[in-house]
Protein backbone atom coordinates (compact mmCIF):
# COMPACT_ATOMS: atom_id res chain seq x y z
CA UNK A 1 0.00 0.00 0.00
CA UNK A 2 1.47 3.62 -0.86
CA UNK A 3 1.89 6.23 1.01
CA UNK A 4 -1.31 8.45 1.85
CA UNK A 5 0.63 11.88 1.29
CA UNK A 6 1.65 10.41 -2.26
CA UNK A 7 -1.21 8.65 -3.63
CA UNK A 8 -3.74 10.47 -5.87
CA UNK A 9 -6.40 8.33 -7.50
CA UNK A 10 -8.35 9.66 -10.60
CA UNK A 11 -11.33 9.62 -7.54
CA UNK A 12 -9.07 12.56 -5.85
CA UNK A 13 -8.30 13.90 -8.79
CA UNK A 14 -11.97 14.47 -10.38
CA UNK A 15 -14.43 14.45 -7.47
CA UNK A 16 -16.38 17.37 -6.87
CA UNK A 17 -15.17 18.80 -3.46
CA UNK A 18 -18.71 20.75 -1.85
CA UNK A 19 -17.21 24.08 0.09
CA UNK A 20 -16.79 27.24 -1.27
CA UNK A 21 -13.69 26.23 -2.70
CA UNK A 22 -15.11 23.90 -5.01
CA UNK A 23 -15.67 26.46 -8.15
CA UNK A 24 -12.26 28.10 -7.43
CA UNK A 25 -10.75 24.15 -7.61
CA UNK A 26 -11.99 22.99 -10.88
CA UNK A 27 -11.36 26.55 -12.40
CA UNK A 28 -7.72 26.36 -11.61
CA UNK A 29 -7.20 22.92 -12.95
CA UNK A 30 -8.82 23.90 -16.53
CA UNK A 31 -6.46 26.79 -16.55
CA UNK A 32 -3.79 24.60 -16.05
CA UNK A 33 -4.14 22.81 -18.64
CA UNK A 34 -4.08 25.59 -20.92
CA UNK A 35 -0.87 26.98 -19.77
CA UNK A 36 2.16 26.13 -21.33
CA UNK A 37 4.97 24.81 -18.31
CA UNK A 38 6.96 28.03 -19.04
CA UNK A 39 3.84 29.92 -18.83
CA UNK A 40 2.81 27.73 -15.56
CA UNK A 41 6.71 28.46 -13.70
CA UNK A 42 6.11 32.28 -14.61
CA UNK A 43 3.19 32.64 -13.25
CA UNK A 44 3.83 31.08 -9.81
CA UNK A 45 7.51 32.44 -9.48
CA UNK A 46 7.58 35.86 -11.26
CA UNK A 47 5.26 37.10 -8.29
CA UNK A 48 7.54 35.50 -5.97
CA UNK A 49 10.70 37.28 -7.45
CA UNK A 50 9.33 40.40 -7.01
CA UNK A 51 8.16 39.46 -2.89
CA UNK A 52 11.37 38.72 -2.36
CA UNK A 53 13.57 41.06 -4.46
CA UNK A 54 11.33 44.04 -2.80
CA UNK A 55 12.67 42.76 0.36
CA UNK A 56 15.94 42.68 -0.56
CA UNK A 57 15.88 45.74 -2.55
CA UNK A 58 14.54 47.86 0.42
CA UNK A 59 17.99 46.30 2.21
CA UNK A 60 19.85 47.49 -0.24
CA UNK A 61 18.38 50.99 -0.06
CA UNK A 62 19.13 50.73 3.58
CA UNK A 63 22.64 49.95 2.92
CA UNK A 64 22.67 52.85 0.63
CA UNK A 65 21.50 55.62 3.07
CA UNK A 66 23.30 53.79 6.13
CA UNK A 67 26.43 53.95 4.15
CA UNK A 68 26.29 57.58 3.41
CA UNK A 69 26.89 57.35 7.55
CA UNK A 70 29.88 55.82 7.56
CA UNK A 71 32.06 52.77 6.68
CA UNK A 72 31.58 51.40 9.76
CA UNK A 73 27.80 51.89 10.49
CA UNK A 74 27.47 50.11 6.99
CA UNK A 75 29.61 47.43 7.98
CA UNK A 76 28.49 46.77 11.16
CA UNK A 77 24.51 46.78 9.60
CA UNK A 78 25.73 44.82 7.28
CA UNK A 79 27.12 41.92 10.14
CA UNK A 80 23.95 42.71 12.27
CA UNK A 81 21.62 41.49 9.29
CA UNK A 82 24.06 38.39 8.59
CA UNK A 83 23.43 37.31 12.49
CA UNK A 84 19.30 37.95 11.72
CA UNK A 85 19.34 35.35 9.00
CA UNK A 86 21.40 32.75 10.87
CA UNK A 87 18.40 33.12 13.34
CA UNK A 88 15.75 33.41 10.42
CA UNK A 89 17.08 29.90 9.15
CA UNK A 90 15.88 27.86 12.37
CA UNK A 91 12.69 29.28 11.25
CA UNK A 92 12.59 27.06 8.14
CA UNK A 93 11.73 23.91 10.31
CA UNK A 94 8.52 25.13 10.01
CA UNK A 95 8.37 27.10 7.27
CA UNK A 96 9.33 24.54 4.52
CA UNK A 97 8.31 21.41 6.68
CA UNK A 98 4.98 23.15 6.78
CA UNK A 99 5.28 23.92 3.04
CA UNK A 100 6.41 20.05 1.94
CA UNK A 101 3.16 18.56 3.60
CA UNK A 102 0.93 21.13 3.00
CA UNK A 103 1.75 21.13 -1.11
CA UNK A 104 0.80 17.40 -0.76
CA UNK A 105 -2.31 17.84 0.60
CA UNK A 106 -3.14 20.65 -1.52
CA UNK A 107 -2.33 18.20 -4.63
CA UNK A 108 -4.60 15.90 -3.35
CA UNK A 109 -7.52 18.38 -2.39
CA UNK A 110 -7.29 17.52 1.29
CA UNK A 111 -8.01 21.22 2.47
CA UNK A 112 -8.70 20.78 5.89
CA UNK A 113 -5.74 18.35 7.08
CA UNK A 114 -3.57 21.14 5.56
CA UNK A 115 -5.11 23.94 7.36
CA UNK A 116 -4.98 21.76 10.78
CA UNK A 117 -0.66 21.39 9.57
CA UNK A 118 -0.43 25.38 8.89
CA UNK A 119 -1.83 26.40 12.08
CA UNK A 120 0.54 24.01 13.67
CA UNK A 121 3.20 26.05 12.27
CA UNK A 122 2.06 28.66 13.09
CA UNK A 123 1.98 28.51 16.79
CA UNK A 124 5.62 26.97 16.77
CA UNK A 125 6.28 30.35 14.79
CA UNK A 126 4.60 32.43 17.58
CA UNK A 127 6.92 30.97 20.59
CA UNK A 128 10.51 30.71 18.10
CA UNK A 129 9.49 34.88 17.83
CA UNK A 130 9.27 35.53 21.76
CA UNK A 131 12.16 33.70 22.30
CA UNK A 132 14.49 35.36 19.62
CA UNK A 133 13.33 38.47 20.66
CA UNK A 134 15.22 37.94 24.17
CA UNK A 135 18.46 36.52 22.56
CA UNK A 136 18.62 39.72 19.79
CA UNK A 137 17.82 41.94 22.63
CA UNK A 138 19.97 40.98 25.55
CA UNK A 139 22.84 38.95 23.58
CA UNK A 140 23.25 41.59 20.70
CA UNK A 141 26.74 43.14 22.82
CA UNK A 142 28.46 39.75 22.01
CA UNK A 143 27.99 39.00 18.64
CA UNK A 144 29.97 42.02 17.70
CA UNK A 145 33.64 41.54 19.24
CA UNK A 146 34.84 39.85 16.09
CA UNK A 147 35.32 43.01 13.98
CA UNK A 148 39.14 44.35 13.83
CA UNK A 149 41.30 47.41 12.57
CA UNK A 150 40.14 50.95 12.28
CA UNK A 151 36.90 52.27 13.21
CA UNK A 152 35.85 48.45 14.94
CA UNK A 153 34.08 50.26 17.90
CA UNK A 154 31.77 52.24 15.65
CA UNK A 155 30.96 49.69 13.40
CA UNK A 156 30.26 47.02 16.75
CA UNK A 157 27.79 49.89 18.38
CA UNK A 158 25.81 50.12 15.07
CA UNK A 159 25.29 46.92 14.72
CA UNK A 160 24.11 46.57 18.13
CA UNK A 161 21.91 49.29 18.20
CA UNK A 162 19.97 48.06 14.45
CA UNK A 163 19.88 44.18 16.12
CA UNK A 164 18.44 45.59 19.26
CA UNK A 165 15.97 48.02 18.20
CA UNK A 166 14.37 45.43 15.48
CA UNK A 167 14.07 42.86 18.45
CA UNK A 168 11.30 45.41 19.94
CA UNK A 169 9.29 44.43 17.05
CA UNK A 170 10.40 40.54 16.86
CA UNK A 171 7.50 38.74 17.74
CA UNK A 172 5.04 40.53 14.97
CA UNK A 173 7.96 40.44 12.78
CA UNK A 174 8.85 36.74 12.89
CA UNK A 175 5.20 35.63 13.26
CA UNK A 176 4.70 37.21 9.85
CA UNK A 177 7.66 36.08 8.10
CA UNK A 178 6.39 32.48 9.08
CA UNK A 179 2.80 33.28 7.79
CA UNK A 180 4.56 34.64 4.52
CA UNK A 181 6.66 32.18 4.20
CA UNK A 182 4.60 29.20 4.04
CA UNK A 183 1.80 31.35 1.46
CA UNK A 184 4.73 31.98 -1.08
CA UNK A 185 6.33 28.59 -0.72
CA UNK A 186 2.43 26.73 -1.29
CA UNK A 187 2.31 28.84 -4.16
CA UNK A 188 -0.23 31.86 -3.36
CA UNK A 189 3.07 34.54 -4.30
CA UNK A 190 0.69 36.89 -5.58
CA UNK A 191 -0.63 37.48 -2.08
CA UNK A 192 2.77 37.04 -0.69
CA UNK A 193 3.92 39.49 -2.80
CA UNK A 194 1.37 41.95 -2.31
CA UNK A 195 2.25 41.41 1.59
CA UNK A 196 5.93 42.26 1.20
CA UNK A 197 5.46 45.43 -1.19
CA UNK A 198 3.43 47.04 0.79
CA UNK A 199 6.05 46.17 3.43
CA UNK A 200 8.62 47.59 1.86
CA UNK A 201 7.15 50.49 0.43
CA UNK A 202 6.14 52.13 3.62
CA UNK A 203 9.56 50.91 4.83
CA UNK A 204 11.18 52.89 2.06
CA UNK A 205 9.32 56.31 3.36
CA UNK A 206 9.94 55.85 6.80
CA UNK A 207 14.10 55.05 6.23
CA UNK A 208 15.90 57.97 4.97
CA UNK A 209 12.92 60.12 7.25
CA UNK A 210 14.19 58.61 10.48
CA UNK A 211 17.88 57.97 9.44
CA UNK A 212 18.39 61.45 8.23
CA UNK A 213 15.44 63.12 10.61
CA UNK A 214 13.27 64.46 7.17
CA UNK A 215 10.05 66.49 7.45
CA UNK A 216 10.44 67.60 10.76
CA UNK A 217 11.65 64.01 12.55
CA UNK A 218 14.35 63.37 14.76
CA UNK A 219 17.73 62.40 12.67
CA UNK A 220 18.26 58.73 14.07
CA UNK A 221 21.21 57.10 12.03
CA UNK A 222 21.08 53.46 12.22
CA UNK A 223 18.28 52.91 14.97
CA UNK A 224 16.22 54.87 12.93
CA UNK A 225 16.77 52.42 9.76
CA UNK A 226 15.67 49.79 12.31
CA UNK A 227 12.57 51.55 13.54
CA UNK A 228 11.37 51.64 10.22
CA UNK A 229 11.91 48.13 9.25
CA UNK A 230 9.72 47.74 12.79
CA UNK A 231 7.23 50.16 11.47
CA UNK A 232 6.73 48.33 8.14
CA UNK A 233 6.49 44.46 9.28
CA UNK A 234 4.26 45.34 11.93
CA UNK A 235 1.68 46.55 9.69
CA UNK A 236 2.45 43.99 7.31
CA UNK A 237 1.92 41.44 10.20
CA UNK A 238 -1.68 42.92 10.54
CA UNK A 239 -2.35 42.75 6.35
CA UNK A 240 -1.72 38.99 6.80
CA UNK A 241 -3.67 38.39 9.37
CA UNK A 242 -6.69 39.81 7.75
CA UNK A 243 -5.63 37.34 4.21
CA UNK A 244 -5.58 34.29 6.39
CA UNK A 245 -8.71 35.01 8.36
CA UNK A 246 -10.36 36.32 5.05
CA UNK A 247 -10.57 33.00 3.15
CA UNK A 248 -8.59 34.86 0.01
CA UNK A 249 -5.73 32.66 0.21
CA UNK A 250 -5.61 28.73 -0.08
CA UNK A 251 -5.38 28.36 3.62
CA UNK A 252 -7.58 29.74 6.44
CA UNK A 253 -5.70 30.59 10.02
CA UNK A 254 -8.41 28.46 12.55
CA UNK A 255 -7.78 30.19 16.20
CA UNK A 256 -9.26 26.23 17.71
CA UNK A 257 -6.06 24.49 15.69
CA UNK A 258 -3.74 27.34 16.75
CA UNK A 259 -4.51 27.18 20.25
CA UNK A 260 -4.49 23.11 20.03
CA UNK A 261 -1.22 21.71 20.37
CA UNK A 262 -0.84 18.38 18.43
CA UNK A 263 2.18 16.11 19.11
CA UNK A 264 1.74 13.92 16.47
CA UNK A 265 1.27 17.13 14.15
CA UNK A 266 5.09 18.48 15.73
CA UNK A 267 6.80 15.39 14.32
CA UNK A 268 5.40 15.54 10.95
CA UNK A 269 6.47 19.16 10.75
CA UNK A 270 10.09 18.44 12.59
CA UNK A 271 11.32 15.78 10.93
CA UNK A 272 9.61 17.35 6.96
CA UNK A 273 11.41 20.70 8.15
CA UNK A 274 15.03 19.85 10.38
CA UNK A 275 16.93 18.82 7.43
CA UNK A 276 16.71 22.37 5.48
CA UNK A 277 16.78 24.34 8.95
CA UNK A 278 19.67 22.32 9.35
CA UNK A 279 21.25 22.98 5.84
CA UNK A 280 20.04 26.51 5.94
CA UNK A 281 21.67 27.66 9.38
CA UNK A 282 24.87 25.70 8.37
CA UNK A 283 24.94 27.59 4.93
CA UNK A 284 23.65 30.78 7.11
CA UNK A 285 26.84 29.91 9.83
CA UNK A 286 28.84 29.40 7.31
CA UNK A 287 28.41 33.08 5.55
CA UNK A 288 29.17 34.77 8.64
CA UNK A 289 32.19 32.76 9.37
CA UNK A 290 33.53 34.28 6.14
CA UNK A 291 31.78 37.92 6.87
CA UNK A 292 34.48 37.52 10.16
CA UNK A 293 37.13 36.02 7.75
CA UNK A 294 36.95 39.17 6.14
CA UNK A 295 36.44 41.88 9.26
CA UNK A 296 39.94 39.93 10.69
CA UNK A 297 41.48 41.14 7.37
CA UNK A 298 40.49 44.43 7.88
CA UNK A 299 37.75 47.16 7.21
CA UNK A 300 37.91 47.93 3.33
CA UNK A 301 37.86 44.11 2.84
CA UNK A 302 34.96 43.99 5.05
CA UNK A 303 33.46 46.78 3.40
CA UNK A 304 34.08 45.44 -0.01
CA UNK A 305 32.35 41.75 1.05
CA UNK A 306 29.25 43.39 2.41
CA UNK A 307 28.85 45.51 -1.03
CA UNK A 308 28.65 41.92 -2.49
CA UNK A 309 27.11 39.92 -0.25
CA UNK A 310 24.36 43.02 -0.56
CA UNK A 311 23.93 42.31 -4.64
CA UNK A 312 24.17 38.51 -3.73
CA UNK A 313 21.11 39.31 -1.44
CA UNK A 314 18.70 41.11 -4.48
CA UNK A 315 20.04 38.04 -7.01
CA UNK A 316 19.35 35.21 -4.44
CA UNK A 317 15.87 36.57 -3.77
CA UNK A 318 15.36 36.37 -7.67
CA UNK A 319 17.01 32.57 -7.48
CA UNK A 320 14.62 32.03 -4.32
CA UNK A 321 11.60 32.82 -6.44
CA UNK A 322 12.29 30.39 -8.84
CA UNK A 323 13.36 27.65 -6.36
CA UNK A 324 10.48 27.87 -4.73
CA UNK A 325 8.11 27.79 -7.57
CA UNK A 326 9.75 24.72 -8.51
CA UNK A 327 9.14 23.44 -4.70
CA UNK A 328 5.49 24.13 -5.11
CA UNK A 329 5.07 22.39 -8.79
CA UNK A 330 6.91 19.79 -7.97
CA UNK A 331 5.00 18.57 -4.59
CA UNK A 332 1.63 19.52 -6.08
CA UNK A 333 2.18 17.09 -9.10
CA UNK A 334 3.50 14.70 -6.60
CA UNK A 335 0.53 14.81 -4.77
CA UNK A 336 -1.69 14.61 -7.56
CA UNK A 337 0.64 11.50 -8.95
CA UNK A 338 1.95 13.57 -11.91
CA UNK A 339 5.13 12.61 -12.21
CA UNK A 340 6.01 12.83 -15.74
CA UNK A 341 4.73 16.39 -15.59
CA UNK A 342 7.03 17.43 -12.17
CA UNK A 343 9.97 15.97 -14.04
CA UNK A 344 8.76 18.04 -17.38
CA UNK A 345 8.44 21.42 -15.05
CA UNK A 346 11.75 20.72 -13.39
CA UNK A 347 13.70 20.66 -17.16
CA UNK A 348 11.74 23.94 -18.17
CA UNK A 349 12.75 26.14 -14.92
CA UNK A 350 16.30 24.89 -15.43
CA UNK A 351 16.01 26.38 -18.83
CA UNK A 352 14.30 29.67 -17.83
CA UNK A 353 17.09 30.06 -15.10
CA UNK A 354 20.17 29.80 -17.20
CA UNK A 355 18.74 32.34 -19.46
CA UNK A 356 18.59 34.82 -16.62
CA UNK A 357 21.41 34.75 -14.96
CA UNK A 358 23.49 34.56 -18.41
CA UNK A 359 22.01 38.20 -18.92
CA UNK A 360 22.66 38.81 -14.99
CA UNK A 361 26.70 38.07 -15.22
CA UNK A 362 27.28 40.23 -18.72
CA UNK A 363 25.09 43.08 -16.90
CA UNK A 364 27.85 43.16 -14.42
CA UNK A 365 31.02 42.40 -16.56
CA UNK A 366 29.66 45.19 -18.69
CA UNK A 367 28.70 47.54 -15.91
CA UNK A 368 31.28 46.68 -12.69
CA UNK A 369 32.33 49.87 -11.67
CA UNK A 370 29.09 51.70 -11.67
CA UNK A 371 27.51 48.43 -9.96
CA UNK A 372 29.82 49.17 -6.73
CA UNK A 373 29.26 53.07 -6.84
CA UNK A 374 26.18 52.28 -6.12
CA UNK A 375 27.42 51.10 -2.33
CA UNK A 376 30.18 53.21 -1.53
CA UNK A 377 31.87 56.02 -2.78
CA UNK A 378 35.04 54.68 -0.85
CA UNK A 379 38.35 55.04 -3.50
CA UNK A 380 39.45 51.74 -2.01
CA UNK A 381 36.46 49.64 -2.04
CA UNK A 382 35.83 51.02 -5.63
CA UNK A 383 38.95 50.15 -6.41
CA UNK A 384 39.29 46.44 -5.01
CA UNK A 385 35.33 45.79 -5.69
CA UNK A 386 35.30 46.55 -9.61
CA UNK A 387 38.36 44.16 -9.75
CA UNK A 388 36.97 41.36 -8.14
CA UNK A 389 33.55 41.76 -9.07
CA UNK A 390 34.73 39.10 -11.92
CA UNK A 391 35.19 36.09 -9.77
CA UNK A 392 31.88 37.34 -8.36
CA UNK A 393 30.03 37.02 -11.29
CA UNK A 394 31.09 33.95 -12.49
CA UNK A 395 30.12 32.38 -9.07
CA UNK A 396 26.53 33.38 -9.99
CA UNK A 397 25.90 31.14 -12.58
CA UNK A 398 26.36 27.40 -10.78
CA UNK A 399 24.41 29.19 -7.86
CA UNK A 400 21.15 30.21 -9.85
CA UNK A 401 21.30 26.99 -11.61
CA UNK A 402 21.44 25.29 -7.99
CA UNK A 403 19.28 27.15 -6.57
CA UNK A 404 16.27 26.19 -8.68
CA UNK A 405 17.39 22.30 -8.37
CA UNK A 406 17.46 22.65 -5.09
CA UNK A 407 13.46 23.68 -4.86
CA UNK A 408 12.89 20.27 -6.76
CA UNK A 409 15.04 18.31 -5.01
CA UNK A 410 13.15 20.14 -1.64
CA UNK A 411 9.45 19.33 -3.60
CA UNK A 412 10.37 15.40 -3.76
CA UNK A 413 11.50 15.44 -0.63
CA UNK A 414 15.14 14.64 -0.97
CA UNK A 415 15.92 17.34 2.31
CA UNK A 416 18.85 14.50 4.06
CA UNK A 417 20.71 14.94 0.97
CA UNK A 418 20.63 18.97 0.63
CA UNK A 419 21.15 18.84 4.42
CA UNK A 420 24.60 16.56 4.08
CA UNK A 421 26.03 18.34 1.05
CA UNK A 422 25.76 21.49 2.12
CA UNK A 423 27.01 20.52 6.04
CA UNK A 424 30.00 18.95 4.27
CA UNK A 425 30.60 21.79 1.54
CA UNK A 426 30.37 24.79 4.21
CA UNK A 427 32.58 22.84 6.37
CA UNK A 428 35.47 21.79 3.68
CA UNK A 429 35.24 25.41 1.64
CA UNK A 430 33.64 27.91 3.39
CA UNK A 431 35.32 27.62 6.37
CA UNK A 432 37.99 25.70 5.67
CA UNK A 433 39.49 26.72 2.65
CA UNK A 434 38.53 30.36 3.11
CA UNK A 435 41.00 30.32 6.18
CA UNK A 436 43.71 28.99 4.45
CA UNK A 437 43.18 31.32 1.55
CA UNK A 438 42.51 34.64 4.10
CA UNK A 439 45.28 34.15 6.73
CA UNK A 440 47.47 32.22 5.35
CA UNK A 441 47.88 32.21 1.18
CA UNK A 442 47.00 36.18 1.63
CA UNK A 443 44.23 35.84 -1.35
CA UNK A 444 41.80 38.40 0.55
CA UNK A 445 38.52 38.96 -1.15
CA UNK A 446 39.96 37.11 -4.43
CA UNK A 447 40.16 33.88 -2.56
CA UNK A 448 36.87 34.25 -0.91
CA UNK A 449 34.51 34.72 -3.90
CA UNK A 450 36.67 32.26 -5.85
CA UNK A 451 36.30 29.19 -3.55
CA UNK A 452 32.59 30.34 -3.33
CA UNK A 453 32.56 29.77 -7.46
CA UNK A 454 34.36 26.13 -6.81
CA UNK A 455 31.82 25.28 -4.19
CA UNK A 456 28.09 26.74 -5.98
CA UNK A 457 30.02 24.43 -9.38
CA UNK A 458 30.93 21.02 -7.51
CA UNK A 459 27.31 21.24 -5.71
CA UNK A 460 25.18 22.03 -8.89
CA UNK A 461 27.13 18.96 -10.06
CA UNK A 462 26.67 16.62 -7.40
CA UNK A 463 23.05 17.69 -6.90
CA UNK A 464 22.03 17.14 -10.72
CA UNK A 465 23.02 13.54 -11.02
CA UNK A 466 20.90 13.08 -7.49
CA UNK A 467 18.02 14.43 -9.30
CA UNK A 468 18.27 13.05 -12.72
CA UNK A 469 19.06 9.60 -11.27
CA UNK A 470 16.28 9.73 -8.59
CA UNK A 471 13.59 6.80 -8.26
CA UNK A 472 10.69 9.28 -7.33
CA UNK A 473 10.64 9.69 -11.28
CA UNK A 474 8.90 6.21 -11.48
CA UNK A 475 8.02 4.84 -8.07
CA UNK A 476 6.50 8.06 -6.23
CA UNK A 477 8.27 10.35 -3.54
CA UNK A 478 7.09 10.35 0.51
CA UNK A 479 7.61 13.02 2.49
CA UNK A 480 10.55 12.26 5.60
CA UNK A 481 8.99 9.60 8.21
């Protein structure tokens, strides 16, 4: 007997489900059938690129105005954001476990056990934002010791100050980027989206008003940046509440399965979600271990990595998008048994991402000194960014390309894999190798962004012949027992 969370029947498939979701149902699968599966991957993932590039785009802008500061608030920002999303990837336990089952259910029209699993989530999400609102708040002092050379005191009490201030507004915050999270990765982006713009755009106004004190307000520096990023989830937190009490959205937040602990429910999400929060933090770890790599060299380097690791930010939102678009395909077809038609979607994002990011790394080639101006006006980062901006955009194309296998390797629920490779990867080059190359072959930011080209290629690698080869393509994929 198959698996219940992988076995469609044509029954599943055809019968005529009586809620008010039943007209919606039957609509969507005739349009489905019309679409083309370029047409199909657009239209989940193009909203989603634009959710999460308006995210990372409003960082950037923050960079922008905190940089105009100094070198050191915008380097110390820059670390204090690094340490948010090392906390932000323990999140994903729920947030893609969550996502896996629910997709499956979804596929297979079960509406109400994936509800019960979201809400579930959801109150793990609630407690994980309480609690990391005491560690930002009262740990923040230590996590900023590691920076050396020049201005290292400024750039450790702005970083402080922006990790502090946003853990006043943690819980709504966090609670919200779980909600988010899970709509975007089950495929509703366009409400996701329409979530995190109207995020960002109010965080966009408030800002330069509170960094600079505009119109009258107080000038604030860097805890005005984080006031507004405060501001603007807060209100977003109260948008998507009213889209998941409001029956809009494929899910509906029940306040009887919030407030209704289920053990059984816990394990299913745990052991669905552990292996990417796993393989997230350890990827997440692993990025600031090099962000410190690079504040032991000194400040410009520093300076010059954050610039980078800031247009690594917008791109990997835009590979995000993608990735999990193919996620959501993939487990939907799974869950509906299609899969000759989740391996045919797989092959057609591949496509659609090489053709992006081939335009991406001849934009930069093309345009590398006007890319970093952006940042900084610094002579010396200008001068060492818009040299090594080449190893950086070579590094781009194995990572885009992974990216988007990764979301179908996530959707057939292949997470132990993703969660090894990456554990032994981060371990062997990221902090390995970029150690050797930092301290003690001298190769500065060179070495860094090169071994992170050598590790995105040998992973893309490893991770296609997993997914090419895998059995799922004939005998079915379960989610993690």
């Amino acid at each position: 007997m198959g698996c219940p969370c992988c076995t469609a029947t044509a029954r599943n498939r055809d019968i005529l489900i009586l809620s008010k979701r039943s007209g919606i149902v039957r609509y969507e699968r005739r349009l489905l059938k019309k679409l083309t599966p370029i047409k199909t991957i657009l239209k989940t993932s193009l909203p989603a690129v634009i959710d999460l590039s308006s995210q990372t785009f409003m960082w950037t802008i923050e960079a922008i105005f905190i940089g105009k500061l100094s070198a050191a608030a915008f380097a110390g920002v820059g670390m204090a954001i690094q340490v948010i999303l090392v906390f932000f990837s323990v999140l994903l336990t729920f947030v893609v476990g969550a996502s896996l089952i629910i997709n499956r259910h979804l596929g297979a029209r079960d509406f109400d056990k994936a509800n019960h699993i979201f809400a579930q989530a959801m109150m793990m999400g609630i407690i994980m934002a309480v609690v990391f609102a005491l560690i930002w708040y009262s740990g923040a002092i230590h996590l900023f010791k590691i920076i050396k050379e020049g201005e290292s005191s400024l750039a450790e009490m702005a970083g402080v100050t922006y990790i502090r201030t946003v853990a006043l507004f943690a819980p709504l915050l966090i609670t919200n980027f779980v909600a988010v999270g899970i709509l975007r990765a089950i495929g509703d982006t366009k409400y996701s989206m329409t979530v995190n713009v109207l995020v960002n755009s109010i965080n966009l106004m408030l800002c330069p008003t509170l960094i600079f004190g505009l119109f009258g307000m107080p000038e604030l520096g860097v805890k005005g940046a984080a006031l507004a990023v405060g501001i603007a989830h807060s209100i977003g937190f109260c948008v998507t509440f009213y889209l998941l009490r409001s029956r809009k959205v494929s899910l509906y937040l029940n306040f009887r399965e919030l407030t209704t602990p289920k053990w059984e429910s816990f394990k299913q999400l745990f052991r669905s979600g552990y292996p990417t929060t796993i393989e997230q933090m350890t990827w997440a770890v692993g990025q600031l271990v090099v962000t410190s790599y690079a504040a032991g060299i000194g400040v410009i380097v520093l300076s010059t990595h954050t610039v980078f690791v800031r247009i690594q930010s917008i791109l990997s939102m835009v590979y995000m998008g993608f990735s999990l678009a193919a996620m959501s395909i993939m487990g939907k077809n799974l869950g509906a048994a299609e899969n000759a038609l989740a391996y045919k979607m797989a092959r057609t994002a591949h496509r659609v991402m090489a053709g992006f990011v081939i335009g991406i790394v001849a934009i930069m080639v093309l345009f590398s000194k006007a890319l970093i101006y952006v940042f900084t006006t610094d002579k010396q980062v200008l001068a060492l960014g818009s040299m090594a901006i080449y190893i950086f955009a070579f590094a781009q194309i194995p990572k885009a390309l992974n990216n988007v296998l990764s979301g179908n390797l996530r959707g057939v629920g292949d997470l132990k894999w993703l969660m090894w490779i990456t554990i032994v990867f981060v371990v062997l080059f990221e902090m390995g190798l970029n150690w050797v190359s930092a301290f003690i072959l001298g190769w500065g930011i060179y070495g860094i962004w090169g071994i992170q080209s050598l590790d995105e290629t040998l992973r893309f690698g490893l991770n296609y012949l997993r997914f090419a080869g895998g059995s799922w393509r004939t005998e079915g994929a379960c989610l993690p027992r």
